[in-house]
C-alpha atoms as a PDB file:
ATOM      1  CA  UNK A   1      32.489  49.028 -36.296  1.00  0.00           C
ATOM      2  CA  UNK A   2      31.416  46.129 -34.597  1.00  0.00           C
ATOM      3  CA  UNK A   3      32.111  45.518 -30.997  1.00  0.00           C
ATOM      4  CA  UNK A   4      32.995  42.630 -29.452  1.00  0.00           C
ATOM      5  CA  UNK A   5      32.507  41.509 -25.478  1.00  0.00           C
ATOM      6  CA  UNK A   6      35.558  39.169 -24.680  1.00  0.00           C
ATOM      7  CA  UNK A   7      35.431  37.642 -21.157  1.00  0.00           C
ATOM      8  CA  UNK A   8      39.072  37.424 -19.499  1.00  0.00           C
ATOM      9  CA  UNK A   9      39.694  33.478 -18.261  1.00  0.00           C
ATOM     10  CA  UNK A  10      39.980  36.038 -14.541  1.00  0.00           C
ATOM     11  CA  UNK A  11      36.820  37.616 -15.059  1.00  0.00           C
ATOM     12  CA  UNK A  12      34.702  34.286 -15.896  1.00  0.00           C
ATOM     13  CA  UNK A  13      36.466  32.603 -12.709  1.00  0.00           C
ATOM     14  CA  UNK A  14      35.258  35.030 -10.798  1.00  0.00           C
ATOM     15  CA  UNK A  15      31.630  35.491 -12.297  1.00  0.00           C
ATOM     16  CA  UNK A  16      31.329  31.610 -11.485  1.00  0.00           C
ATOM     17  CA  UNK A  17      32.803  31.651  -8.340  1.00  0.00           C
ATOM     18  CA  UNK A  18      30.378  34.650  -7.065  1.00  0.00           C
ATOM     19  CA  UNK A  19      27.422  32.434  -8.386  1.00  0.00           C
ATOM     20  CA  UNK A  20      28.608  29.525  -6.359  1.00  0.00           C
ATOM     21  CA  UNK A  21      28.863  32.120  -3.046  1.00  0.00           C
ATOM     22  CA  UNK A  22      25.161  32.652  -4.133  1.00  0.00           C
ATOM     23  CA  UNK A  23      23.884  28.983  -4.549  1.00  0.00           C
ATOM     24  CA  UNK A  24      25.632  28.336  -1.562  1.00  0.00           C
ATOM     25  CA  UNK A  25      23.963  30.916   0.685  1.00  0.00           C
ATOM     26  CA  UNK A  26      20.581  29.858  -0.880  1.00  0.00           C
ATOM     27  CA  UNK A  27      21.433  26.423   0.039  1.00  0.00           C
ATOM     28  CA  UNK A  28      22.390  27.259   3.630  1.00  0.00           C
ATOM     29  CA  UNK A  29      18.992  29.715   3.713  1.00  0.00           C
ATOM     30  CA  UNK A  30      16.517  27.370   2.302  1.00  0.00           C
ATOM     31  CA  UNK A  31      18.188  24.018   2.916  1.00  0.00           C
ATOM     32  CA  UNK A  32      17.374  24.328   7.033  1.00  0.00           C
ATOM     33  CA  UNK A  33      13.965  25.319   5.464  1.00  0.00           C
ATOM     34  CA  UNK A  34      12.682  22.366   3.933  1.00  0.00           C
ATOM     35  CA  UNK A  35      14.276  19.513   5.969  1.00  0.00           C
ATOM     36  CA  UNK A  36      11.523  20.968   8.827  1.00  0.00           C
ATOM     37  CA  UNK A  37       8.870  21.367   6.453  1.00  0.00           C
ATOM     38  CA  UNK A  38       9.096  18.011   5.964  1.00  0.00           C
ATOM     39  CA  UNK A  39      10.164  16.935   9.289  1.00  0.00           C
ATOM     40  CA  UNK A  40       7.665  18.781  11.158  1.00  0.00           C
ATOM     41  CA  UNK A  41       4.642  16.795  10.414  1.00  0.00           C
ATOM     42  CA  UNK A  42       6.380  13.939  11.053  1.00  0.00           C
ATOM     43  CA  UNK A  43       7.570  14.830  14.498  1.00  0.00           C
ATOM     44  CA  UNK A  44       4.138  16.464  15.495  1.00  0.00           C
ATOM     45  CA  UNK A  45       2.717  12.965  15.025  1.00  0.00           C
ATOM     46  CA  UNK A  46       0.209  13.875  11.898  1.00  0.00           C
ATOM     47  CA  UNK A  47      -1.116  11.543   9.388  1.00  0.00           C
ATOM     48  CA  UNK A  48      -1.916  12.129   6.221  1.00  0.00           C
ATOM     49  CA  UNK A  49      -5.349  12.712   5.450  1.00  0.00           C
ATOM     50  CA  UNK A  50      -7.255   9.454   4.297  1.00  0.00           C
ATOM     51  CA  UNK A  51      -8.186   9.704   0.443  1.00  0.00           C
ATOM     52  CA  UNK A  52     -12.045   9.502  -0.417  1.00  0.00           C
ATOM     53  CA  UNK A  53     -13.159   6.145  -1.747  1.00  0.00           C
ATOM     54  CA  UNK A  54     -13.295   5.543  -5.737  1.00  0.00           C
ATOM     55  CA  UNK A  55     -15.204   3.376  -7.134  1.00  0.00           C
ATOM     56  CA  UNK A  56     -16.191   4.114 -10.263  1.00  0.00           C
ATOM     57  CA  UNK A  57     -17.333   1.506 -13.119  1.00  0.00           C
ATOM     58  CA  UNK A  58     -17.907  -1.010 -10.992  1.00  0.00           C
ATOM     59  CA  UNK A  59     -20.856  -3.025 -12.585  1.00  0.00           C
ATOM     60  CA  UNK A  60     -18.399  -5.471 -13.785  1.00  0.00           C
ATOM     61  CA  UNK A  61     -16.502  -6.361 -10.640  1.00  0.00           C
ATOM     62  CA  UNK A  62     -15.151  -9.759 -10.411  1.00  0.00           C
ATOM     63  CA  UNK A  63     -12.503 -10.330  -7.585  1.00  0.00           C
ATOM     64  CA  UNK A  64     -11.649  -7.967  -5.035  1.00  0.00           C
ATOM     65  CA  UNK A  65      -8.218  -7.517  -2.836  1.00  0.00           C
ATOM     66  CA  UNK A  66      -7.118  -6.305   0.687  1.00  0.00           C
ATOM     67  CA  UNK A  67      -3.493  -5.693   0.521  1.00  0.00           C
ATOM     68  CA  UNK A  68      -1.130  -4.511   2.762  1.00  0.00           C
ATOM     69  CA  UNK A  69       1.051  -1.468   2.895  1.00  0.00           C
ATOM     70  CA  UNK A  70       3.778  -3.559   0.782  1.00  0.00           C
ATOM     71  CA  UNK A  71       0.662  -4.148  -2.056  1.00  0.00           C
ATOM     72  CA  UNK A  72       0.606  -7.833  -1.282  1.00  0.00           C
ATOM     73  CA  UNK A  73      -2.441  -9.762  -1.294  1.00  0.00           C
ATOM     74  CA  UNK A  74      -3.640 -10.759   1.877  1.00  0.00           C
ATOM     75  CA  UNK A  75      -7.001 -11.662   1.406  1.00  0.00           C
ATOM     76  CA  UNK A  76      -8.888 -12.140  -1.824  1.00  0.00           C
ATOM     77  CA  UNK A  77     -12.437 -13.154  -3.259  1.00  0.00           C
ATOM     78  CA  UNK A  78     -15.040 -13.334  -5.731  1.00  0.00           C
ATOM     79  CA  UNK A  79     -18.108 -11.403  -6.436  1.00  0.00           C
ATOM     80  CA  UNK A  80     -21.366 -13.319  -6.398  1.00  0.00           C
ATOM     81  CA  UNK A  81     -24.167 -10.879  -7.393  1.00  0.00           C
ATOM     82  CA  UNK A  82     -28.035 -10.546  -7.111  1.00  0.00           C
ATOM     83  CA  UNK A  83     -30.767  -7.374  -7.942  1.00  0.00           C
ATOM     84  CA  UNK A  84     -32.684  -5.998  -4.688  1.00  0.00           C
ATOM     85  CA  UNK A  85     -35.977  -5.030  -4.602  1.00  0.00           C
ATOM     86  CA  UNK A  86     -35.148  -1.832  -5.392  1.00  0.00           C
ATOM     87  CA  UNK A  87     -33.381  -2.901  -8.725  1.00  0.00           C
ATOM     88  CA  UNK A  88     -29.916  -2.461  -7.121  1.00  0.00           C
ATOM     89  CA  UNK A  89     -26.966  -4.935  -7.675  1.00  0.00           C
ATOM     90  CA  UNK A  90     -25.422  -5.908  -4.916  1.00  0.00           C
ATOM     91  CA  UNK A  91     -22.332  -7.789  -5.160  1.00  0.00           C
ATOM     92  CA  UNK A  92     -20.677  -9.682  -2.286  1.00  0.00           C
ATOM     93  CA  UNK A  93     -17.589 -11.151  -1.778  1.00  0.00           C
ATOM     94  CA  UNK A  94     -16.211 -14.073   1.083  1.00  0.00           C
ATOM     95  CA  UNK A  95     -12.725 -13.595   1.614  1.00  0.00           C
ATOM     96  CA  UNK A  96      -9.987 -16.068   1.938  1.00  0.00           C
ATOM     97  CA  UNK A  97      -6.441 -15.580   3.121  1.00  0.00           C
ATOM     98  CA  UNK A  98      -3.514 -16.743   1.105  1.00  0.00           C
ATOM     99  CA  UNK A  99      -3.271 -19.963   2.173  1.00  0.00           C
ATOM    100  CA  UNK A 100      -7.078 -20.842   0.452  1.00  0.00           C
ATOM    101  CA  UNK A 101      -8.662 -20.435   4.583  1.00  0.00           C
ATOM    102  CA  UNK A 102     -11.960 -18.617   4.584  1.00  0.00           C
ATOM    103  CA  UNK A 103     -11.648 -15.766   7.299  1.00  0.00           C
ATOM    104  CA  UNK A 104     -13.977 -13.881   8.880  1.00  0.00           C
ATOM    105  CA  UNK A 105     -15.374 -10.577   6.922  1.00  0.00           C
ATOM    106  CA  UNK A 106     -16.766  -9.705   3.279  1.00  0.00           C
ATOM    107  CA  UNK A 107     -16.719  -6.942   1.147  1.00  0.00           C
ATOM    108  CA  UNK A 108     -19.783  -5.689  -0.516  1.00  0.00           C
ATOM    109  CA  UNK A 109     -20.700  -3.669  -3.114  1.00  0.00           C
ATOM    110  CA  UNK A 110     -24.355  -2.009  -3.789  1.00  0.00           C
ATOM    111  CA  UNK A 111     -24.801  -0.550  -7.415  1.00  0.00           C
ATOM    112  CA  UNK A 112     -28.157   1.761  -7.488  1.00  0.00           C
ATOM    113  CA  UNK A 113     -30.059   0.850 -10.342  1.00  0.00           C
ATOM    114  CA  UNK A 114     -29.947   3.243 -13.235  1.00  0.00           C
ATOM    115  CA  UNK A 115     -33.472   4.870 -12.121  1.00  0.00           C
ATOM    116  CA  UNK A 116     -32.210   5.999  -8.687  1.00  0.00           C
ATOM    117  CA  UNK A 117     -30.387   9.449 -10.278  1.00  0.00           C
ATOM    118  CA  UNK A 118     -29.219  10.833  -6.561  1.00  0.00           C
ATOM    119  CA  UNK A 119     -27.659   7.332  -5.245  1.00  0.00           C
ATOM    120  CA  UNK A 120     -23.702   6.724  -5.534  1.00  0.00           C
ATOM    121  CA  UNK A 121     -22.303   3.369  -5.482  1.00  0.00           C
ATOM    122  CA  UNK A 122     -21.457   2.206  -2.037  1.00  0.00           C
ATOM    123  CA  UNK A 123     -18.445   0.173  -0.650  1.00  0.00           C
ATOM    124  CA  UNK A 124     -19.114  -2.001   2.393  1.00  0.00           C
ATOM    125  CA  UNK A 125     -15.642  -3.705   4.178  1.00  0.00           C
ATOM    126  CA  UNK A 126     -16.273  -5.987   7.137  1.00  0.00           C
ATOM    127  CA  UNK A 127     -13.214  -7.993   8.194  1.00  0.00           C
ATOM    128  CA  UNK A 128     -12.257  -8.917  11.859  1.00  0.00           C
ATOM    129  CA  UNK A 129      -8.448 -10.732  12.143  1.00  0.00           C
ATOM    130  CA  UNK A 130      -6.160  -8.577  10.322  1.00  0.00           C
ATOM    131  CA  UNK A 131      -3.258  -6.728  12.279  1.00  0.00           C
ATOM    132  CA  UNK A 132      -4.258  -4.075  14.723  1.00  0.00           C
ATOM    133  CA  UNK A 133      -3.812  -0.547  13.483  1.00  0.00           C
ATOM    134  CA  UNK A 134      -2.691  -1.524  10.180  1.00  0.00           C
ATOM    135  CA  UNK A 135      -3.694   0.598   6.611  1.00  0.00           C
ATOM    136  CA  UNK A 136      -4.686  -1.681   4.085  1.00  0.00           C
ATOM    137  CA  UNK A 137      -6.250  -0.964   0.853  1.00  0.00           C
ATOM    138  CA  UNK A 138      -9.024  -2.642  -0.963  1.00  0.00           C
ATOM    139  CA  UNK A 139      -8.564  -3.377  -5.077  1.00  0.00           C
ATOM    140  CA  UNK A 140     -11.281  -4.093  -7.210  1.00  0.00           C
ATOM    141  CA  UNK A 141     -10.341  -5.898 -10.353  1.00  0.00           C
ATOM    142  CA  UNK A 142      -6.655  -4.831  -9.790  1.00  0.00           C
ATOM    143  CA  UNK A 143      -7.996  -0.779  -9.803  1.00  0.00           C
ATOM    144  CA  UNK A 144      -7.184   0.339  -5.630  1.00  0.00           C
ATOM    145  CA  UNK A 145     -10.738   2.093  -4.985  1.00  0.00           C
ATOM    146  CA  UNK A 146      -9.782   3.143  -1.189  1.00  0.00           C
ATOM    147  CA  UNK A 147      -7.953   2.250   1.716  1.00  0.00           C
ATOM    148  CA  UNK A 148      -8.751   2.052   5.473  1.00  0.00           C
ATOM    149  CA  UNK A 149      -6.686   1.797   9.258  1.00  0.00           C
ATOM    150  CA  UNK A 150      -7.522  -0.941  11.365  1.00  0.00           C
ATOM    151  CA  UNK A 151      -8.866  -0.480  15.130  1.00  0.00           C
ATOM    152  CA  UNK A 152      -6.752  -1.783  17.897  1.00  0.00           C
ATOM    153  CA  UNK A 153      -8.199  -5.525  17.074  1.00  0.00           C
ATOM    154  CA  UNK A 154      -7.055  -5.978  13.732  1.00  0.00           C
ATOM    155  CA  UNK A 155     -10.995  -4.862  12.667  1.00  0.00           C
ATOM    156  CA  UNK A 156     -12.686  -2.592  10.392  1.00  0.00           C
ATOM    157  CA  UNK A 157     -16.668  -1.957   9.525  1.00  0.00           C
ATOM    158  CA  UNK A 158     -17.385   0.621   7.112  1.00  0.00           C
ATOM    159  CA  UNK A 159     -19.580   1.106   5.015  1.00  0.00           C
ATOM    160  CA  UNK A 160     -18.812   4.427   2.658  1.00  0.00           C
ATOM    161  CA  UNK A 161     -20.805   5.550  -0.595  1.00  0.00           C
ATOM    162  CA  UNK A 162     -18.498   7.224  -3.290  1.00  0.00           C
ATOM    163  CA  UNK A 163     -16.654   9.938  -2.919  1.00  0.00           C
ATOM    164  CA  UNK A 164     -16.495   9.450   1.513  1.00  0.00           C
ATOM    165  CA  UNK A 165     -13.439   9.885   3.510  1.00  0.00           C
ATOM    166  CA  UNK A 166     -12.766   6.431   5.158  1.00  0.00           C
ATOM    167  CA  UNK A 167     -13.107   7.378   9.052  1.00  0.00           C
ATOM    168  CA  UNK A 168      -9.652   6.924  11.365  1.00  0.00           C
ATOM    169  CA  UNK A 169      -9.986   3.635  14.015  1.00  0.00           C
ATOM    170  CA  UNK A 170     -10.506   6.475  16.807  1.00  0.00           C
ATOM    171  CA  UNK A 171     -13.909   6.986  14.940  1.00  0.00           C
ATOM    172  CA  UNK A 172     -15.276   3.528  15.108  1.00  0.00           C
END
């Protein structure tokens, strides 16, 4: 003889509402919970940690972008390259704002030469005019290969080699 479990309409009512009692307390538990583990860094003032540069491939390069924190263009230019004495490329770019004017600052890239087996690519970013205290990030060929904060004059200088942590303004 077979049996059969039938569920009363009574006896389901009240099996859902005792799992809503428990979602609820969860809820009340957990939801205080996360709202400070997000909130907390944001009140205690941190930042998040910069991302190491990426260049990758970058024997190819053609244009390169600063944009802003909206991803808009702000400056722009064109890699020019040449070999070093050392059979590096080096490619550098002048940039020029949006409205065609040259500004002040380049970005430059230096490629070791296949030979040089414990050399990474490096990244060089020297601009002076943007806004002060600003993160921007720098596009090659439409790829974003890092991003750095602007000191308190609208400035950055760096110079990282592949795989560096851009340093905060503070560290200028």
């Amino acid at each position: 003889m077979e049996q059969t479990n039938v569920v009363s309409p009574a006896n389901a009512t009240l099996e859902r509402s005792e799992e809503h009692r428990v979602l609820g307390l969860l809820a009340v538990l957990c939801g205080p919970l996360i709202v400070a583990g997000i909130a907390m860094p944001i009140l205690a003032g941190a930042q998040a940690a910069p991302a190491a540069i990426v260049l990758g491939d970058v024997s190819e390069a053609h244009i390169v972008e600063i944009r802003d924190h909206r991803g808009e263009t702000v400056l722009s230019g064109e890699f020019r390259f040449r070999f070093n004495i050392l059979a590096n490329t080096e490619k550098d770019a002048a940039l020029i704002d949006r409205r065609g004017r040259t500004v002040i600052g380049e970005v430059e890239l230096e490629i070791p030469a296949p030979t040089r087996e414990n050399r990474r690519a490096e990244l060089e970013v020297d601009i002076i005019g943007l806004p002060a205290r600003q993160t921007f990030a720098v596009a090659i060929d439409d790829r974003i290969v890092g991003r750095f904060t602007t000191d308190d004059r609208g400035g950055v200088d760096m110079e990282l080699q592949e795989g560096e942590i851009p340093p905060r303004p503070s560290e200028f």
